[in-house]
N, C-alpha and C. Protein backbone atom coordinates (compact mmCIF):
# COMPACT_ATOMS: atom_id res chain seq x y z
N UNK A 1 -34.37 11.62 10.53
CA UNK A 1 -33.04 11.06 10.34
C UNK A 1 -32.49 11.43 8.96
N UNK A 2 -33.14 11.26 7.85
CA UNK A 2 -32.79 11.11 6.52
C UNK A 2 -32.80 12.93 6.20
N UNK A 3 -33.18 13.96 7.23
CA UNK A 3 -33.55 15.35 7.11
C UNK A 3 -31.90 15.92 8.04
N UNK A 4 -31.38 15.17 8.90
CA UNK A 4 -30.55 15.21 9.59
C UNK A 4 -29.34 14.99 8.89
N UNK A 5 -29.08 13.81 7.80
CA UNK A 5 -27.80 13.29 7.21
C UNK A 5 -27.95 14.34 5.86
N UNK A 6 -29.47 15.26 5.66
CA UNK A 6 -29.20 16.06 4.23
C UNK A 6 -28.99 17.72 5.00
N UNK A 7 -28.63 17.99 6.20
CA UNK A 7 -28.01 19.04 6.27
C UNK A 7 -26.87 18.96 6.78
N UNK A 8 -26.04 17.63 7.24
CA UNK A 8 -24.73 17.00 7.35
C UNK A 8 -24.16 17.27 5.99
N UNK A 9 -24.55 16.53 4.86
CA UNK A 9 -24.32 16.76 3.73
C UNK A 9 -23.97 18.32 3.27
N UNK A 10 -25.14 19.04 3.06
CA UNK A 10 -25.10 20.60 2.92
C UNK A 10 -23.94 21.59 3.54
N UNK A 11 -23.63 21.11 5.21
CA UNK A 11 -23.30 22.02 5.84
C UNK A 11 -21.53 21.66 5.11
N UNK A 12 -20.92 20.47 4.90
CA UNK A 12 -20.38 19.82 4.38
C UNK A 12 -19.98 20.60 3.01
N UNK A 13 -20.83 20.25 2.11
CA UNK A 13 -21.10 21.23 0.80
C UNK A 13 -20.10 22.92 1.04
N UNK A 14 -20.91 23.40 1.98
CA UNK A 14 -20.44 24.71 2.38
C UNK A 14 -19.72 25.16 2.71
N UNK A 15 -19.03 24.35 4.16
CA UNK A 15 -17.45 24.21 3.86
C UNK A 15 -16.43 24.32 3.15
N UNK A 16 -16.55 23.40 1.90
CA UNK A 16 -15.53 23.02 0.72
C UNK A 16 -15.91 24.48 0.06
N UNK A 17 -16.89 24.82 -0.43
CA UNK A 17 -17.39 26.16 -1.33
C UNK A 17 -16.56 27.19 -0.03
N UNK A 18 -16.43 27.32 0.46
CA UNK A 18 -15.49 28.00 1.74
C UNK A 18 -14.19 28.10 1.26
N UNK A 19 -13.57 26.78 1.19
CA UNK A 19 -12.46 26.74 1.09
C UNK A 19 -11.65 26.82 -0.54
N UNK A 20 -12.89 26.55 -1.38
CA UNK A 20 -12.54 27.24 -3.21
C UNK A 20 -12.76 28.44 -2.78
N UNK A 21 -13.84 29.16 -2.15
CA UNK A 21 -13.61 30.46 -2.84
C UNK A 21 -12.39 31.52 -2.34
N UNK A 22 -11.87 30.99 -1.01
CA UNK A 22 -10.66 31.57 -0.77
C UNK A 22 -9.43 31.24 -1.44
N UNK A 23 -9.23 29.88 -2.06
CA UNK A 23 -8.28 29.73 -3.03
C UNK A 23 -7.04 29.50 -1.76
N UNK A 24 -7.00 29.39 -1.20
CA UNK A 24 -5.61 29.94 -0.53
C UNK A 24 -5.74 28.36 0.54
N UNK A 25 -4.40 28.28 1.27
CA UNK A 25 -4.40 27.16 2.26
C UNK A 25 -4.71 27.73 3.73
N UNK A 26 -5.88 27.43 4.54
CA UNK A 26 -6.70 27.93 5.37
C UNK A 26 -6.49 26.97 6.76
N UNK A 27 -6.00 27.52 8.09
CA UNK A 27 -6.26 27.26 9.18
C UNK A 27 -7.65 26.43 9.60
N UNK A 28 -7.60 25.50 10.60
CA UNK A 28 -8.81 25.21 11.43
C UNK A 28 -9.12 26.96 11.78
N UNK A 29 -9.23 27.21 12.76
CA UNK A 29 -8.99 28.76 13.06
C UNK A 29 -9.87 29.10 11.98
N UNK A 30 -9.23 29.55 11.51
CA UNK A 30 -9.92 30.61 9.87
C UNK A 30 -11.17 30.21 9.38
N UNK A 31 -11.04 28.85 9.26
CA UNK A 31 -12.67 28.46 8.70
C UNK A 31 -13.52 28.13 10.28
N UNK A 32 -13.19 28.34 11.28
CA UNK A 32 -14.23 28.22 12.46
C UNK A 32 -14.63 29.47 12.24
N UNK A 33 -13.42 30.10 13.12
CA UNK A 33 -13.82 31.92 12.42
C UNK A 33 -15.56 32.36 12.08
N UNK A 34 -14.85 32.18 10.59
CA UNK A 34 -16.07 32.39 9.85
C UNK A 34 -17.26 31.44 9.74
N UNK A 35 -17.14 30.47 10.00
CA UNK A 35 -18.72 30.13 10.46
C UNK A 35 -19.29 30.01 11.91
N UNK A 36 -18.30 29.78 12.53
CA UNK A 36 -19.23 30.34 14.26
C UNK A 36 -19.57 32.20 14.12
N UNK A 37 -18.83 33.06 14.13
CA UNK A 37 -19.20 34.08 14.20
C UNK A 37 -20.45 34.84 12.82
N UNK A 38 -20.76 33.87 12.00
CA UNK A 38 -21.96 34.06 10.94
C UNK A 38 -22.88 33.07 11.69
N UNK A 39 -22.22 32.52 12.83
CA UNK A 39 -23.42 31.34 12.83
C UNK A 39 -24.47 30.64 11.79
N UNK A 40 -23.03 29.72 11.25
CA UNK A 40 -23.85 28.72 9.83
C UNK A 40 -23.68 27.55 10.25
N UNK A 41 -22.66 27.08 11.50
CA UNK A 41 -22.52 25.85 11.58
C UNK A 41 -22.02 26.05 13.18
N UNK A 42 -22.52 25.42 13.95
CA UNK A 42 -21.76 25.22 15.18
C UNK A 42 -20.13 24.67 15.91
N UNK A 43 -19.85 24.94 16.48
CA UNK A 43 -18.36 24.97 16.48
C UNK A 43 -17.68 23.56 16.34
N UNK A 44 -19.03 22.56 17.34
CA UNK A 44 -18.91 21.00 17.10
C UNK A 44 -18.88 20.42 16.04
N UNK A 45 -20.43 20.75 15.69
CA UNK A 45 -20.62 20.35 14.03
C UNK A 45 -18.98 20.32 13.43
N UNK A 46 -18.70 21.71 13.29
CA UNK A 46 -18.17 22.05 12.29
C UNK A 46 -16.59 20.87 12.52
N UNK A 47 -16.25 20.99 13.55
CA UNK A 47 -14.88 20.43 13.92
C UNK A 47 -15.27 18.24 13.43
N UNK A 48 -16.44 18.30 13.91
CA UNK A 48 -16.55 17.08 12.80
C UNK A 48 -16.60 16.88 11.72
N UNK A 49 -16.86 18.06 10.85
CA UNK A 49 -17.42 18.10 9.26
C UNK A 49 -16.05 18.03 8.83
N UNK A 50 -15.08 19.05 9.80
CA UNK A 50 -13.61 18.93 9.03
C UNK A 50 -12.79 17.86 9.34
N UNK A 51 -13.05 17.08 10.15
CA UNK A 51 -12.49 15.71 10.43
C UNK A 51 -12.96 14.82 9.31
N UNK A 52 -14.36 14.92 8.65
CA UNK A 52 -14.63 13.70 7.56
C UNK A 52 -14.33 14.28 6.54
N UNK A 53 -14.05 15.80 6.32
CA UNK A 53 -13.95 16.11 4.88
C UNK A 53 -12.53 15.43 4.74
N UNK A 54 -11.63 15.62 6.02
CA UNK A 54 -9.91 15.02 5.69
C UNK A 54 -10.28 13.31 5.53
N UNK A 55 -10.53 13.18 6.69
CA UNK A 55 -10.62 11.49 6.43
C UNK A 55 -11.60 11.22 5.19
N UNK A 56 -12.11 11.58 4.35
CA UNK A 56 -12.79 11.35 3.25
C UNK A 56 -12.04 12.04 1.73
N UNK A 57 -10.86 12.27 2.13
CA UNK A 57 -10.20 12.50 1.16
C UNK A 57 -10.55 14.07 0.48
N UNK A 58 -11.45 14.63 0.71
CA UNK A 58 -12.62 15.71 -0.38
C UNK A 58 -11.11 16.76 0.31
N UNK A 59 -10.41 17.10 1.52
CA UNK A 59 -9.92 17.96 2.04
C UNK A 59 -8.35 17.42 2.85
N UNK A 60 -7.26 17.92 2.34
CA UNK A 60 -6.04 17.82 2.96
C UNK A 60 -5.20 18.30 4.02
N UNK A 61 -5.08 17.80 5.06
CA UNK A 61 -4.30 18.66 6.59
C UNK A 61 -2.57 18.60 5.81
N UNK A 62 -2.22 20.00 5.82
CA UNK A 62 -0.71 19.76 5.17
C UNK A 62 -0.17 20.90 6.54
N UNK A 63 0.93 20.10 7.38
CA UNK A 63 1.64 20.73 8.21
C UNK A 63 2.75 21.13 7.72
N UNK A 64 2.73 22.62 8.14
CA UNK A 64 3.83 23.19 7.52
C UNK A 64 4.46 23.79 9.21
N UNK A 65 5.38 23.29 9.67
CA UNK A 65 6.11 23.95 11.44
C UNK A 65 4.81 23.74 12.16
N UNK A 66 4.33 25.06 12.74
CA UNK A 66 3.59 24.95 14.00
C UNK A 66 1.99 24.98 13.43
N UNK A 67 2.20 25.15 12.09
CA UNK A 67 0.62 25.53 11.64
C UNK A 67 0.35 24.30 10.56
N UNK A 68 -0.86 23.71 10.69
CA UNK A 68 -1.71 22.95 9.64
C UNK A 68 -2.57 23.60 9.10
N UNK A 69 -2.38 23.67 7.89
CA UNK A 69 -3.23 23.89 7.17
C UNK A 69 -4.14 22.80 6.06
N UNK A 70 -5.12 23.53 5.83
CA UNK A 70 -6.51 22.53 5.34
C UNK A 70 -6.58 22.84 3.51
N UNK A 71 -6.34 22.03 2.96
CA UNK A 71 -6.45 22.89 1.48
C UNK A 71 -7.61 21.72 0.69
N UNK A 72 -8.22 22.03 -0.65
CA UNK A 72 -8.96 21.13 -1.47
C UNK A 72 -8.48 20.38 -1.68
N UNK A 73 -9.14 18.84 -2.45
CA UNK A 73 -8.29 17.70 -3.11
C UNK A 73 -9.29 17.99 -4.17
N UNK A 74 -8.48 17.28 -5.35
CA UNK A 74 -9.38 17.30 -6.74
C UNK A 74 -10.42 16.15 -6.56
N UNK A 75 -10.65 15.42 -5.19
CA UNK A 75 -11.92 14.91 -4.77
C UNK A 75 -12.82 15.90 -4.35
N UNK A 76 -12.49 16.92 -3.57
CA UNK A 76 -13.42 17.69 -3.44
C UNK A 76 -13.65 18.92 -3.88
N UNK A 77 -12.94 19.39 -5.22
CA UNK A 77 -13.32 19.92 -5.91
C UNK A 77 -14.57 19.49 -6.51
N UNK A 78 -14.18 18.08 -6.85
CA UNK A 78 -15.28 17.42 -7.97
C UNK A 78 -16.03 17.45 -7.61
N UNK A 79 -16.77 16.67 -6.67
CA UNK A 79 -17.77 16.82 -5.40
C UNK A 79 -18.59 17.65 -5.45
N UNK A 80 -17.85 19.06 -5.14
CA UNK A 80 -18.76 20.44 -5.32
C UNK A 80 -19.16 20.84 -6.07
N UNK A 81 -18.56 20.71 -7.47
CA UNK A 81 -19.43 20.45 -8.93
C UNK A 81 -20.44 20.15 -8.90
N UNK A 82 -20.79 19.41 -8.53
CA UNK A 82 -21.80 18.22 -8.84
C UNK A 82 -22.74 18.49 -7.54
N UNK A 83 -22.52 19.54 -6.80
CA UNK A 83 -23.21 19.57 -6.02
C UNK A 83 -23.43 21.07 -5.32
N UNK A 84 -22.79 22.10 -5.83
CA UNK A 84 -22.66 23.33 -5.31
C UNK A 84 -24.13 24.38 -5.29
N UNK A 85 -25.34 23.80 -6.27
CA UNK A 85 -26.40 24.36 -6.15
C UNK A 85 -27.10 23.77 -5.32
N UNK A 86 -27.01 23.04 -4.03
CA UNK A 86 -27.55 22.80 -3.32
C UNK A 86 -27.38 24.03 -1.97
N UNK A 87 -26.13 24.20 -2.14
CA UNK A 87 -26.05 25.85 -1.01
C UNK A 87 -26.74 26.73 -1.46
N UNK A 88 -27.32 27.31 -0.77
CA UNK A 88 -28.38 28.41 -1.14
C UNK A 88 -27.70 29.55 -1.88
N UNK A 89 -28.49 30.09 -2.28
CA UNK A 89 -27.11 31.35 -3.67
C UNK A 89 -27.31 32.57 -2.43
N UNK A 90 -28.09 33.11 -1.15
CA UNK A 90 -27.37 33.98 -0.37
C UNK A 90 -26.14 33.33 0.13
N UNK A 91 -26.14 32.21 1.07
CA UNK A 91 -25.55 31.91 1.46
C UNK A 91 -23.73 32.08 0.88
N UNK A 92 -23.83 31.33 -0.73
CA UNK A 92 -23.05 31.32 -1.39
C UNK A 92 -22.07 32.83 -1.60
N UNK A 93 -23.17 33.63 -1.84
CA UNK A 93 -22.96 35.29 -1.82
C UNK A 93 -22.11 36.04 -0.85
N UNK A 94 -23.00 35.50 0.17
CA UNK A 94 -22.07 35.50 1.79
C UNK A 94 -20.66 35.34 1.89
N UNK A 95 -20.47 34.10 1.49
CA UNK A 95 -19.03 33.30 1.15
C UNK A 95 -18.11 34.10 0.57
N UNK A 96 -18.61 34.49 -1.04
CA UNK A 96 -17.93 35.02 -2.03
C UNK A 96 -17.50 36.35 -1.53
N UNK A 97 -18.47 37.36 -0.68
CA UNK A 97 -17.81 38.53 -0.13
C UNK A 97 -16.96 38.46 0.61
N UNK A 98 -17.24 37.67 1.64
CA UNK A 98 -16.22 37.77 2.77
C UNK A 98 -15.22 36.92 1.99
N UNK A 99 -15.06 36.12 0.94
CA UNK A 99 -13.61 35.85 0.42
C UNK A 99 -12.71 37.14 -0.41
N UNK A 100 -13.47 37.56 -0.99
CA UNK A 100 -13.12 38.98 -1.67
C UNK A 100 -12.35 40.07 -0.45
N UNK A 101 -13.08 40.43 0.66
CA UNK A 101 -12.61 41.40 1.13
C UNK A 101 -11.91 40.73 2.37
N UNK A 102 -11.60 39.67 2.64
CA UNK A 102 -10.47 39.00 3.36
C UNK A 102 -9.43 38.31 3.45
N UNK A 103 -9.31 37.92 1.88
CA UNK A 103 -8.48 36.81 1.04
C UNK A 103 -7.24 37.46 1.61
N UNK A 104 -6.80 38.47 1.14
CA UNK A 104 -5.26 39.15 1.47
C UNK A 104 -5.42 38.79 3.01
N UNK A 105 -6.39 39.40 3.94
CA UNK A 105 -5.51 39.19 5.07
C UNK A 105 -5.66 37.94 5.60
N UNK A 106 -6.47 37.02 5.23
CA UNK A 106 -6.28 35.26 5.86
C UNK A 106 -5.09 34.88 5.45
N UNK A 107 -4.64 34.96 4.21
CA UNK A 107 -2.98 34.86 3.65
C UNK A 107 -2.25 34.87 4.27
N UNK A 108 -2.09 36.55 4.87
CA UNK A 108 -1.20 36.62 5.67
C UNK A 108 -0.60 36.30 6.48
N UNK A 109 -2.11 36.24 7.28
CA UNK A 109 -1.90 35.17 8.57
C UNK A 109 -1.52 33.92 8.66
N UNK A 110 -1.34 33.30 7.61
CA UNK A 110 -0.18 31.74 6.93
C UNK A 110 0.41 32.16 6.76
N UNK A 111 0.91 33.18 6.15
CA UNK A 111 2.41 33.78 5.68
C UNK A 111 3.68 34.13 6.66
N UNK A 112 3.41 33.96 7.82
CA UNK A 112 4.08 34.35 8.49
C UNK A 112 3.98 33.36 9.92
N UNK A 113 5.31 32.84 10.04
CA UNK A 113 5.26 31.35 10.50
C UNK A 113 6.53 31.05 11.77
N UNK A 114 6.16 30.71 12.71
CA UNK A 114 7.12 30.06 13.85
C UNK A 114 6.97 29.53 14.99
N UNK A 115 7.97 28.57 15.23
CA UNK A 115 7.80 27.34 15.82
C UNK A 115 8.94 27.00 16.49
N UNK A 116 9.01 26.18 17.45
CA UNK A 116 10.53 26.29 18.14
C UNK A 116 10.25 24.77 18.97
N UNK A 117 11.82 24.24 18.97
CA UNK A 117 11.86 22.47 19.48
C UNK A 117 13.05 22.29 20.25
N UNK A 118 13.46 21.64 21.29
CA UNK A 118 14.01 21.58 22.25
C UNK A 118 14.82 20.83 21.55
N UNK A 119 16.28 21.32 21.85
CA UNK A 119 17.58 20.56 20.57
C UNK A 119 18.55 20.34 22.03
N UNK A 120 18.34 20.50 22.65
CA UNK A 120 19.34 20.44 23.98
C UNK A 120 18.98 20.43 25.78
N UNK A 121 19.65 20.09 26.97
CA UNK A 121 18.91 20.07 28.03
C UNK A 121 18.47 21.76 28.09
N UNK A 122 19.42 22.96 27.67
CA UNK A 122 19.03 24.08 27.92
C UNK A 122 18.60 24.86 26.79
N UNK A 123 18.40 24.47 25.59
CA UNK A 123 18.62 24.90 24.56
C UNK A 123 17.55 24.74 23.61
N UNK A 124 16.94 25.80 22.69
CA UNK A 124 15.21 25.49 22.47
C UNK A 124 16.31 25.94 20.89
N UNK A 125 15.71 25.64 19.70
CA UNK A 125 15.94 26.05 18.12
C UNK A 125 14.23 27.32 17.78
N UNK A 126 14.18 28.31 17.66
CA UNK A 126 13.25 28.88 16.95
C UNK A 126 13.43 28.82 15.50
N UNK A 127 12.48 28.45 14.63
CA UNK A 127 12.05 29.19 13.49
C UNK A 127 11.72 29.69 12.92
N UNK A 128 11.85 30.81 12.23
CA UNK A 128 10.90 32.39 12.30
C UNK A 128 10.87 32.11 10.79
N UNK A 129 9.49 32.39 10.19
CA UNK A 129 9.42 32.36 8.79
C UNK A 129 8.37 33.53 8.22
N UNK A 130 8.95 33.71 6.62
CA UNK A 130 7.90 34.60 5.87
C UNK A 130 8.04 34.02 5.23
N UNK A 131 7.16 33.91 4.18
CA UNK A 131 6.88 33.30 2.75
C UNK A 131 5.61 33.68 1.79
N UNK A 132 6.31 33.67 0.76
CA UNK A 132 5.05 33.75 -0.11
C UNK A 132 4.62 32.96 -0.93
N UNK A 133 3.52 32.70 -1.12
CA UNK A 133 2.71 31.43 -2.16
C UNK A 133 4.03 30.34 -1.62
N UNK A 134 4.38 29.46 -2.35
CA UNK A 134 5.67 28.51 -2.06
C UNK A 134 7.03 28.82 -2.28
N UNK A 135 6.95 30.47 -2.02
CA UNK A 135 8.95 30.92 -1.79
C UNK A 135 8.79 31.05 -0.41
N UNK A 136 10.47 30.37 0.42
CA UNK A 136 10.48 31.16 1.64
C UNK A 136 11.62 32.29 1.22
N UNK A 137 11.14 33.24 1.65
CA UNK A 137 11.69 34.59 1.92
C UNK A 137 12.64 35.17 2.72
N UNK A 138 12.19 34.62 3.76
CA UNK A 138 13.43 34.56 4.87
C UNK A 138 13.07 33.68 5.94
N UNK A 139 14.09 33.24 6.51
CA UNK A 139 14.10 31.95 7.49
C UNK A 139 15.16 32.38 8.50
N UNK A 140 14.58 32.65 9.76
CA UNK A 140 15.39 33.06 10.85
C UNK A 140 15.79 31.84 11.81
N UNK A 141 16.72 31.53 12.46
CA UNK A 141 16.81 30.05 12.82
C UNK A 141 17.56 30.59 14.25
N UNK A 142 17.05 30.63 15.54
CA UNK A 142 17.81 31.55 16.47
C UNK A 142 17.91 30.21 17.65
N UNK A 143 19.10 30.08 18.79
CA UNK A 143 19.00 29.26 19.49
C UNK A 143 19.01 29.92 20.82
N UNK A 144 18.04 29.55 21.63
CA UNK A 144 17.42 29.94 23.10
C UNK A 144 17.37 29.26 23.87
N UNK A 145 18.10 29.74 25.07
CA UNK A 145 18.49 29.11 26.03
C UNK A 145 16.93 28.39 27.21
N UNK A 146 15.83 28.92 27.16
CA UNK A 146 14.77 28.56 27.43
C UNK A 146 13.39 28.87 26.73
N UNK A 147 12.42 27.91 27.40
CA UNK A 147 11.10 27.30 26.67
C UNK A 147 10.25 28.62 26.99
N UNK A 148 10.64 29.34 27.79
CA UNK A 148 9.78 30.43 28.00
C UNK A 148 10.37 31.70 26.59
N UNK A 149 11.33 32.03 26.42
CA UNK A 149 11.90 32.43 25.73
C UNK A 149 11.53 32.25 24.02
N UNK A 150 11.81 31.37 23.98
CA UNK A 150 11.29 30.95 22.46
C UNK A 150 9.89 31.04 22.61
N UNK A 151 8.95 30.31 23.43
CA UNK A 151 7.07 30.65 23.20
C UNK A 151 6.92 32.61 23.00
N UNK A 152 7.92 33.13 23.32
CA UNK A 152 7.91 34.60 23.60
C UNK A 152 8.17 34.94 21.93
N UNK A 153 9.15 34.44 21.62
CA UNK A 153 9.32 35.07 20.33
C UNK A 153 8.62 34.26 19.27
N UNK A 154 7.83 33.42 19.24
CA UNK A 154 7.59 32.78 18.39
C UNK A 154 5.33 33.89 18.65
N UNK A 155 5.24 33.80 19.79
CA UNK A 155 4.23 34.50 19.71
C UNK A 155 4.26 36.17 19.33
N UNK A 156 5.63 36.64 19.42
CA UNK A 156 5.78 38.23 19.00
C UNK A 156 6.24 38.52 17.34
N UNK A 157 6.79 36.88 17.04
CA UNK A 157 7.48 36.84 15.87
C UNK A 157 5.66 37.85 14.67
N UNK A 158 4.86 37.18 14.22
CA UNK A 158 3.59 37.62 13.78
C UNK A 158 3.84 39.44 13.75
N UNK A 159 3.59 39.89 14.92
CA UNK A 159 3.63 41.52 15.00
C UNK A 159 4.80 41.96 14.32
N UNK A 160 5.88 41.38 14.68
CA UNK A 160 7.45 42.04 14.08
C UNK A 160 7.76 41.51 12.97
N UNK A 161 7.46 40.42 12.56
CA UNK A 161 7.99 39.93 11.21
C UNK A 161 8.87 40.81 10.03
N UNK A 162 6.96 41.42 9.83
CA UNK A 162 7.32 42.84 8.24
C UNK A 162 8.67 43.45 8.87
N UNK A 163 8.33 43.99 9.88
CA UNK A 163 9.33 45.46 10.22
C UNK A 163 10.67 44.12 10.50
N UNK A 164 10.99 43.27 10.54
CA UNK A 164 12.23 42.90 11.06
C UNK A 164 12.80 42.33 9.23
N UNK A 165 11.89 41.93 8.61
CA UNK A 165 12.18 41.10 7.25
C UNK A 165 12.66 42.91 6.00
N UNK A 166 11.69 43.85 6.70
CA UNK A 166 12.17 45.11 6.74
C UNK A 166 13.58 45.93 6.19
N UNK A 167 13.64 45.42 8.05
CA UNK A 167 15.24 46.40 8.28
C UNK A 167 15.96 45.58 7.94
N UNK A 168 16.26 44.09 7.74
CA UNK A 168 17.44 43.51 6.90
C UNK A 168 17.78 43.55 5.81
N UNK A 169 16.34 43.59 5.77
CA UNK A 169 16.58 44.38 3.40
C UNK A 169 16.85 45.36 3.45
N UNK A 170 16.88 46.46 4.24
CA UNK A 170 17.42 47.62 3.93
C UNK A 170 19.01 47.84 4.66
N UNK A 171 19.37 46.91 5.64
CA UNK A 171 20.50 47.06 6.01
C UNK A 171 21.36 46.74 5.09
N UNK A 172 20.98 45.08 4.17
CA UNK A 172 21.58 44.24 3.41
C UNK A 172 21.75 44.93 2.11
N UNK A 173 20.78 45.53 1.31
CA UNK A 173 20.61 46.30 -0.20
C UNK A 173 21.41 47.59 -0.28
């Protein structure tokens, strides 16, 4: 039991060291990602570890439109201080690479944002967004006559974004 609540703890630990060393505000998604496919934590586990890290304050769900994201609290910064040599230093190593050579593109994949809400009996609002760190960049706001329609562009919005945020700067400049 008491061998059970000290790799609850750990796996816990590892997480948060997850989410400093990317620096950045990180998807459920993104941090399953990477620990089901390293297999460090199971997909269950893990979806509970990130339920107590929020409800325990150590970790913040901040919804931004269609996406939540998970970022540190200066509770769980502290935390990991005081406790970060308990992750094993491969493990840790592990972490630190794959933050290095993926940081830009997990970013991205927050960076680029849309979501769409039914404003009428026929009538859906999309929001198409880019942004960087906390500028928005451009904000597309389009109204669609159906729910099939908007899930269409809000799932194609991602691929087209660049090239559409693109050609308006160059139409506009």
């Amino acid at each position: 039991m008491l061998e059970d609540i000290t790799v609850m703890a750990d796996d816990k630990l590892t997480i948060l060291y997850y989410i400093q060393c990317l620096g950045i505000p990180l998807t459920n998604g993104q941090i399953t990602r990477f620990f089901t496919e390293n297999t460090i934590i199971n997909y269950f586990d893990l979806q509970q570890y990130i339920l107590e890290l929020v409800s325990g304050g150590l970790v913040n769900n901040i919804e931004t439109g269609n996406l939540q994201l998970l970022v540190m609290t200066n509770k769980g910064n502290e935390a990991l201080s005081y406790f970060r040599k308990r992750i094993p230093p491969a493990l840790r190593n592990t972490i630190e690479s794959y933050a290095e050579e993926n940081r830009s593109y997990l970013k991205g994949e927050s960076q680029i944002t849309a979501d769409y809400k039914k404003i009428d009996h026929n009538q859906y609002e999309v929001v198409c967004k880019v942004t960087e760190k906390d500028l928005v960049l451009m904000e597309l706001k389009l109204n669609i006559p159906t729910s099939e329609q908007a899930k269409d562009i809000c799932r194609n919005w991602k691929a087209h974004a660049p090239k559409v945020f693109k050609g308006i700067l160059d139409d506009l400049v």
